[in-house]
Protein backbone atom coordinates (compact mmCIF):
# COMPACT_ATOMS: atom_id res chain seq x y z
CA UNK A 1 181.55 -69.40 -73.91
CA UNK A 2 182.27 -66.96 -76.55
CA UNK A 3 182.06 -63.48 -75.49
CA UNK A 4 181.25 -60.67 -78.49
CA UNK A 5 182.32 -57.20 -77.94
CA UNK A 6 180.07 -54.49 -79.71
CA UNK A 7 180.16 -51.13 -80.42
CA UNK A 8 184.29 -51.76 -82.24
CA UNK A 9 182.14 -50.25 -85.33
CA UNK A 10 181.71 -46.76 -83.50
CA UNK A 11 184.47 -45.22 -85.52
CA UNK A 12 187.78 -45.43 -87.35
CA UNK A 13 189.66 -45.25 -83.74
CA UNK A 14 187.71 -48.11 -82.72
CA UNK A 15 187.81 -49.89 -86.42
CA UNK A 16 191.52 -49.44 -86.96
CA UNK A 17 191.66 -50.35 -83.07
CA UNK A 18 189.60 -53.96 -83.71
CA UNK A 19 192.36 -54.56 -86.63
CA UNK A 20 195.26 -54.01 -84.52
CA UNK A 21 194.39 -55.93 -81.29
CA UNK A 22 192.07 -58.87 -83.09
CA UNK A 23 189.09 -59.51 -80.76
CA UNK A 24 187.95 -63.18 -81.13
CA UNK A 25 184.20 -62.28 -81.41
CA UNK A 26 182.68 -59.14 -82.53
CA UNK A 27 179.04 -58.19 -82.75
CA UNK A 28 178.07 -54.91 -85.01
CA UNK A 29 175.11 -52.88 -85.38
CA UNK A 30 173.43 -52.29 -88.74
CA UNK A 31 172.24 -49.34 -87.42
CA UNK A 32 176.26 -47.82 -87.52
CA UNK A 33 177.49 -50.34 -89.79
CA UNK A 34 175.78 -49.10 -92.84
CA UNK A 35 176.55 -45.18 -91.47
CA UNK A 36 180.52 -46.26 -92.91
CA UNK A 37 182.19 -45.09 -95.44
CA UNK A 38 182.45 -47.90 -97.73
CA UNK A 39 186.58 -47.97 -98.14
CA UNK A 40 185.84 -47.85 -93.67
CA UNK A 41 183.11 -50.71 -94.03
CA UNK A 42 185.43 -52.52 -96.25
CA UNK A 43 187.82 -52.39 -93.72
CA UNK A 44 186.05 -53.83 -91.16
CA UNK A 45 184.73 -56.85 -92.95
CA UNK A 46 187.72 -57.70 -94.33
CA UNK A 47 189.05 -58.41 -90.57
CA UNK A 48 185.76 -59.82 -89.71
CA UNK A 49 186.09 -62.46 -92.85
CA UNK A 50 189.42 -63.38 -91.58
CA UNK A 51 190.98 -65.95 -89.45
CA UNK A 52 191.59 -63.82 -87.00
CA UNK A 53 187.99 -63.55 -86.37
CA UNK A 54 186.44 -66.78 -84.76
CA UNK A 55 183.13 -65.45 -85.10
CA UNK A 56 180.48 -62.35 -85.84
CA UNK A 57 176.96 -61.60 -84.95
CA UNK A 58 174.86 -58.89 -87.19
CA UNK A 59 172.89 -57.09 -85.15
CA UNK A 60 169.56 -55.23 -86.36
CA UNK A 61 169.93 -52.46 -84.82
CA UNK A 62 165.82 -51.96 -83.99
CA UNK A 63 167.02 -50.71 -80.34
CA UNK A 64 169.82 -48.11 -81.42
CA UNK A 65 167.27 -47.18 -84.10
CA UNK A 66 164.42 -46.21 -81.76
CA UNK A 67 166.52 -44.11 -79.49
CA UNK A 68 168.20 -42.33 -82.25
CA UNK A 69 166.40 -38.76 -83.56
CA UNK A 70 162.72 -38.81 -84.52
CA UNK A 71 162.60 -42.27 -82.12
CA UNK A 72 159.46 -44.75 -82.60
CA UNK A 73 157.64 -42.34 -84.59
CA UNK A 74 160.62 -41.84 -87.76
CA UNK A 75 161.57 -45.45 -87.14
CA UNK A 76 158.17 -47.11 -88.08
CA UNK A 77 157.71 -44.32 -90.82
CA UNK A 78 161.08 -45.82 -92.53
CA UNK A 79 160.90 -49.32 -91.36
CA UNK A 80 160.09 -51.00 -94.60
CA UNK A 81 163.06 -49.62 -96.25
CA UNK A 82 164.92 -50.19 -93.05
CA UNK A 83 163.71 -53.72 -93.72
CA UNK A 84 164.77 -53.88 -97.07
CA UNK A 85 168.40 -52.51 -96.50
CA UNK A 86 169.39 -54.75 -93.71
CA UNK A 87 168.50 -57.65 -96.32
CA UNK A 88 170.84 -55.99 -98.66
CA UNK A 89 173.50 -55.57 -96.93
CA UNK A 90 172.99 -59.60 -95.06
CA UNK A 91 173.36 -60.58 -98.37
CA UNK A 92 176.01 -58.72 -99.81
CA UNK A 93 178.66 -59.30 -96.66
CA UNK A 94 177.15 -63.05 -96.53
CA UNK A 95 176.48 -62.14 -92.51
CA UNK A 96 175.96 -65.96 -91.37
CA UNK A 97 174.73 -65.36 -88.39
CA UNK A 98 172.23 -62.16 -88.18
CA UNK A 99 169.10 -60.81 -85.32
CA UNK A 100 165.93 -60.74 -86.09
CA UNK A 101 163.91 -57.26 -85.52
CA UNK A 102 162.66 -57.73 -82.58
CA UNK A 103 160.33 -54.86 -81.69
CA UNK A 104 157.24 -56.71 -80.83
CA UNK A 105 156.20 -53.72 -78.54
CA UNK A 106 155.97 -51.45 -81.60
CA UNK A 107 154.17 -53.86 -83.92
CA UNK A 108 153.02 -56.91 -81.94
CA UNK A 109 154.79 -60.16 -82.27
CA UNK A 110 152.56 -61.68 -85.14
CA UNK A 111 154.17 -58.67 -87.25
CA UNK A 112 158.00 -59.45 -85.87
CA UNK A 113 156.69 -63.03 -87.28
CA UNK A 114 156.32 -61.83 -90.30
CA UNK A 115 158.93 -59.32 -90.68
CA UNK A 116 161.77 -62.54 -89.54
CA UNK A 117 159.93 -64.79 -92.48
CA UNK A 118 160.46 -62.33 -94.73
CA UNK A 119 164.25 -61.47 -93.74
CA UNK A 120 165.19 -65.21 -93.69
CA UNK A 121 162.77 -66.42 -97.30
CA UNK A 122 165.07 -63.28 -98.86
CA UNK A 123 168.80 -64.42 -97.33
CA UNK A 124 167.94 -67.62 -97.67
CA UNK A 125 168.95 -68.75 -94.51
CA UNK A 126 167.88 -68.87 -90.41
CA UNK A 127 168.40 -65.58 -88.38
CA UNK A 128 168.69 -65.76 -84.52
CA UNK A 129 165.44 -64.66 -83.08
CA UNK A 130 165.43 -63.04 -79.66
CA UNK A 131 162.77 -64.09 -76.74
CA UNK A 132 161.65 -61.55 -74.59
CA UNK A 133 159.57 -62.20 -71.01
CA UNK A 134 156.18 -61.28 -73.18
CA UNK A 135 156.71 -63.92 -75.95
CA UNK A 136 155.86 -66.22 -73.10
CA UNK A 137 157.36 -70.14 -72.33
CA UNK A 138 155.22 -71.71 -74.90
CA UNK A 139 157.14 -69.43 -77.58
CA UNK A 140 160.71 -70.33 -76.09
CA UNK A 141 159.92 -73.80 -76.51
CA UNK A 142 158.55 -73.84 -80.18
CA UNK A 143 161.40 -71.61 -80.89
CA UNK A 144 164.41 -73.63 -79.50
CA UNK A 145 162.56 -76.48 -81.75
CA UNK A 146 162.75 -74.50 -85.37
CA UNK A 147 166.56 -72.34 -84.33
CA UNK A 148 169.91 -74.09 -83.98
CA UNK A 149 170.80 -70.23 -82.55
CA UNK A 150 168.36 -67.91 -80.80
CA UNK A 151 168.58 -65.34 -78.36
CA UNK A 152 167.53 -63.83 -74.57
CA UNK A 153 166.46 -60.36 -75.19
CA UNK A 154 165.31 -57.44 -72.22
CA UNK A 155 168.90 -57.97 -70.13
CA UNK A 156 169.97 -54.45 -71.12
CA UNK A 157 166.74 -52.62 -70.19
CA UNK A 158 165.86 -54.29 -67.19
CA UNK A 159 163.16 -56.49 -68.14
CA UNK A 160 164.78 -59.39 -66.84
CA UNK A 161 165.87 -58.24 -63.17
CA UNK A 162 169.28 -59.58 -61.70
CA UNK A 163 167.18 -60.81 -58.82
CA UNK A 164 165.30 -63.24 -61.04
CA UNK A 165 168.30 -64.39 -63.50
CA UNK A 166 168.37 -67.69 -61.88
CA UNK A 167 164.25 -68.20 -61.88
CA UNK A 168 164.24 -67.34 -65.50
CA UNK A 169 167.21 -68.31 -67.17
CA UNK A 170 168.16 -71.48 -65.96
CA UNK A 171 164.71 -73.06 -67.04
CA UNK A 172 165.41 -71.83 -70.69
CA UNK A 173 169.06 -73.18 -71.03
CA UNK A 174 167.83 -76.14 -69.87
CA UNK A 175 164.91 -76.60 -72.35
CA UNK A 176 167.41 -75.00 -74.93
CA UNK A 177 170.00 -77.47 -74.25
CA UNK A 178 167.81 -80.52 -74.35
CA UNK A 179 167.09 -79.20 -78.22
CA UNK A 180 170.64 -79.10 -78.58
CA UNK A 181 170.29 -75.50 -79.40
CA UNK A 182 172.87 -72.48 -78.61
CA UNK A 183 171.97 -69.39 -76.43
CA UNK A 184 173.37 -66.37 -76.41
CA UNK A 185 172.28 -63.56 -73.67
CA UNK A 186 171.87 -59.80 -75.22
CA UNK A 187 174.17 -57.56 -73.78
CA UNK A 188 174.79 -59.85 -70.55
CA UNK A 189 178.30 -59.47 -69.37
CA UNK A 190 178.30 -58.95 -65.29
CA UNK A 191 179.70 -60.95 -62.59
CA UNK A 192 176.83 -63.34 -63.20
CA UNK A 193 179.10 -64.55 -66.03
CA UNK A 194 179.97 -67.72 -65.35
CA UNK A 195 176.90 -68.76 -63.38
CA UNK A 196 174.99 -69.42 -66.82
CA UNK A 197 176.05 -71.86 -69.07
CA UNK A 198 175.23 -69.30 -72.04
CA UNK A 199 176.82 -70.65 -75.59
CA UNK A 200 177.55 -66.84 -76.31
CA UNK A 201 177.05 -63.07 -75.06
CA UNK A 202 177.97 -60.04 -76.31
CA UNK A 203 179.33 -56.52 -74.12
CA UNK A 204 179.96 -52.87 -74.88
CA UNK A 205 181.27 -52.35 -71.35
CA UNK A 206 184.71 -51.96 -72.94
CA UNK A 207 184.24 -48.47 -73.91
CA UNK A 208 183.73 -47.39 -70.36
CA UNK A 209 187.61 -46.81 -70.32
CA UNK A 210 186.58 -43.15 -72.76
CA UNK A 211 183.04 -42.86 -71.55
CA UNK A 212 183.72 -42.61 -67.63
CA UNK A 213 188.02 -42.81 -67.54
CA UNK A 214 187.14 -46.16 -65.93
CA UNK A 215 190.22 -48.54 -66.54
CA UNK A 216 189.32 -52.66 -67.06
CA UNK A 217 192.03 -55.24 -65.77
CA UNK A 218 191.26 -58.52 -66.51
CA UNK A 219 191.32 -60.89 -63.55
CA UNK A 220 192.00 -64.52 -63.67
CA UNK A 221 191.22 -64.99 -59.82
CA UNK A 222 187.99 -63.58 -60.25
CA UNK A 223 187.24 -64.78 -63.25
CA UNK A 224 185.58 -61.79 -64.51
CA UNK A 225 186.77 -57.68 -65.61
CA UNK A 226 187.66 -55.37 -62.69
CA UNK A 227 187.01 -51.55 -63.31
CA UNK A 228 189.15 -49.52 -61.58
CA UNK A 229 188.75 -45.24 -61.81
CA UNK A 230 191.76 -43.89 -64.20
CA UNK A 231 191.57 -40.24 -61.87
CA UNK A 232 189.14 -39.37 -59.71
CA UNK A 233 190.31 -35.80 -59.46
CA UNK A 234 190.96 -34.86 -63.30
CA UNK A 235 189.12 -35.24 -66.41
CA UNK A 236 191.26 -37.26 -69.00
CA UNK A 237 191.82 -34.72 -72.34
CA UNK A 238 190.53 -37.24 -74.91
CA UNK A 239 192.55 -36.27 -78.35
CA UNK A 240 192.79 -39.42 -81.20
CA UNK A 241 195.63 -40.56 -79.89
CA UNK A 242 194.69 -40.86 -76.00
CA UNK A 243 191.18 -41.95 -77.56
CA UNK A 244 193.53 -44.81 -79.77
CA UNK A 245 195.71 -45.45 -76.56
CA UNK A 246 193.07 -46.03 -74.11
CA UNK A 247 190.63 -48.26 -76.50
CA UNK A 248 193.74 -50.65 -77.53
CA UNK A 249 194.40 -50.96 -73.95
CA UNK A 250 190.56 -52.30 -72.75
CA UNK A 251 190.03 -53.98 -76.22
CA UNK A 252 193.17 -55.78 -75.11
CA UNK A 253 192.33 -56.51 -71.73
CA UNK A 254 188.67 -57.96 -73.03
CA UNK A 255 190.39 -60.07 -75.64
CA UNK A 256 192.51 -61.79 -72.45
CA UNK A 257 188.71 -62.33 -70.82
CA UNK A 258 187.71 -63.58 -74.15
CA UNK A 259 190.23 -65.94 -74.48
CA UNK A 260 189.88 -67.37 -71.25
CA UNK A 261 185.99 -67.93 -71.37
CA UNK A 262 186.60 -69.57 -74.88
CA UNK A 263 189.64 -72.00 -74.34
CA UNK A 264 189.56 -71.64 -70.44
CA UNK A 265 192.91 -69.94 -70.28
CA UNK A 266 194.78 -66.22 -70.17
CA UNK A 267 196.76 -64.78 -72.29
């Protein structure tokens, strides 16, 4: 499986961070990505267009979008040019592998349709649509068909439950896998792991070591990250170098977990 960690495009801690410690997969937002400064954003895709890097996913953005100021409202007021620029910018850092916008409750599927025909007829190539619980069976099927690459959508915000992971998503490798086509799962990076033969999923879980002073170790018993609490008693003083201290550390500790669920080994 290849895991992708998000969120490395946060900042230049995080960027010069990614550079140093040389995660095998990384997924970015657009939504932050095109925030950079362009000598920053330069930075970043020149690791990403090394060797280094064994693969990147462009993400839309649409979710980070909708939560940010002004929410559904500013987002659907700017989302033709919002359109437009994530074309641009596909096309100018050759993404290969980019999501579709997939914010079929804003606009109804038959829009998201058109929106992903429009993307790909532009770029000139496939982007990896994302199948949420409302798109229906029928949808997953048909898609699998047309995509060498799609996507599970709704893990993050709940609408797939834990309790019904098995119900749902073994049915939908399976179908997936008969088309010989790859899945990756949206932000799916618990315990539940290595229960689903996923070709790819992506975590931000790593920056819980700044966010709640939660330390990850790595463990090849279990197969899986451990979070242990850095201090329960005092609040960690985050300066830039703690901040650069602290996100080398889990970056490095997700690049052993990395490695093992991509060549089966540790580091």
């Amino acid at each position: 499986m290849n895991l992708y960690l998000a969120s490395l495009e946060n900042d230049y801690v995080t960027i010069e961070t990614m550079i140093d410690v040389k995660p095998l997969f990384v997924l970015g937002s657009f939504h932050y990505l095109q925030k950079l400064k362009p000598g920053i954003l330069q930075q970043y895709f020149s690791y990403i267009n090394s060797d280094d890097c064994k693969g990147f996913i462009l993400d839309s953005g649409a979710f980070s979008m909708l939560n940010a100021k002004g929410g559904a409202e500013s987002f659907l007021k700017n989302l033709d040019d919002y359109i437009e620029n994530y074309i641009e910018f596909i096309k100018f850092w050759n993404v290969k592998n980019f999501i579709e916008l997939d914010i079929d409750p804003l606009v109804g599927y038959s829009k998201v349709l058109k929106i992903r025909e429009k993307i790909e007829k532009e770029v000139g190539r496939k982007s990896i649509p994302v199948w949420h619980i409302s798109r229906g069976i029928n949808e997953w099927k048909n898609t699998v068909k047309l995509y060498e690459y799609v996507a599970i959508g709704g893990i993050v915000t709940k609408e797939i439950k834990k309790k019904d992971y098995k119900k749902i998503f073994l049915p939908l490798l399976k179908i997936a896998r008969s088309e010989k086509c790859n899945v990756h799962g949206l932000g799916f990076t618990g315990k539940e792991i290595n229960d689903f033969p996923f070709f790819s999923c992506d975590s931000s879980t790593w920056t819980t070591i700044n966010r709640f002073g939660s330390m990850p170790i790595f463990s090849i018993t279990e197969k899986c990250i451990k979070n242990k609490s850095i201090s329960e008693k005092r609040k960690i003083k985050l300066g830039n170098e703690t901040r650069m201290k602290l996100t080398k550390y889990s970056i490095m500790e997700w690049k052993k977990f990395q490695i093992f669920l991509f060549k089966g080994e540790a580091n």
